[in-house]
Protein backbone atom coordinates (compact mmCIF):
# COMPACT_ATOMS: atom_id res chain seq x y z
CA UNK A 1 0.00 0.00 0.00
CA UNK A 2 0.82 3.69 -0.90
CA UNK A 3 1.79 6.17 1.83
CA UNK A 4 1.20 9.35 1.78
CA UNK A 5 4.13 10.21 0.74
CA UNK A 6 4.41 7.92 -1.46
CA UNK A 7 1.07 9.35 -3.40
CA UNK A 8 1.99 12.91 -2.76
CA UNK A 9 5.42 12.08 -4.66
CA UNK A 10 3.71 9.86 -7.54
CA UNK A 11 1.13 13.17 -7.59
CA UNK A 12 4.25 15.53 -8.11
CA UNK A 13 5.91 13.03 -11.00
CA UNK A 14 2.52 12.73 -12.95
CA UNK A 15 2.04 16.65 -12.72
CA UNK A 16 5.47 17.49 -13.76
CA UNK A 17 5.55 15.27 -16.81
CA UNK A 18 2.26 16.62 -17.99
CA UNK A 19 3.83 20.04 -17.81
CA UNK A 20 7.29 18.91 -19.48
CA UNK A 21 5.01 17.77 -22.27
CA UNK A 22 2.62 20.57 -22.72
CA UNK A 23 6.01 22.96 -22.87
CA UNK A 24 7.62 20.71 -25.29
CA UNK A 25 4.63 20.32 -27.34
CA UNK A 26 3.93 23.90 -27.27
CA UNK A 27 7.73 24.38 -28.16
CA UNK A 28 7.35 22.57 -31.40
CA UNK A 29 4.08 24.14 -32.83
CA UNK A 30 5.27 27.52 -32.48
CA UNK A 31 7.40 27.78 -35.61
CA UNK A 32 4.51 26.19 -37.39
CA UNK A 33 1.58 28.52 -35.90
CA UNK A 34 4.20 31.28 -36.94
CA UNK A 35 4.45 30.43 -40.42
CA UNK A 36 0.96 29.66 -40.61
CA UNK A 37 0.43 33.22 -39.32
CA UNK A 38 2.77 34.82 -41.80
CA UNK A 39 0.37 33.09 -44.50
CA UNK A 40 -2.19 34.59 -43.06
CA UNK A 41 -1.29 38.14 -43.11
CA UNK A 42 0.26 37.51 -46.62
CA UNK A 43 -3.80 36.47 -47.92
CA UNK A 44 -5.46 39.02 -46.01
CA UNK A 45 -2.93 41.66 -47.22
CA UNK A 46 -3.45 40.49 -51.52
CA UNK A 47 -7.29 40.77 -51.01
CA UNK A 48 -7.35 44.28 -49.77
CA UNK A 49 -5.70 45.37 -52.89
């Protein structure tokens, strides 16, 4: 059986490796999100003329 502890520390592993993850995930979209922005502006910018 799990001590408190014991659960506390699991608690604190699972938590941190969800945030690792979110931060590395979030870390690898930005360049695309950027160039998907940059497209963006490039379309809006050709139908106003």
């Amino acid at each position: 059986m799990l001590t408190i502890p014991d659960l506390t520390l699991l608690f604190m592993v699972v938590v941190s490796s969800l945030a690792v993850a979110l931060i590395y995930m979030l870390h690898e979209l930005e360049p695309k999100l950027a160039r998907l922005r940059l497209r963006g502006n490039r379309v809006l910018r050709d139908r106003s003329k």
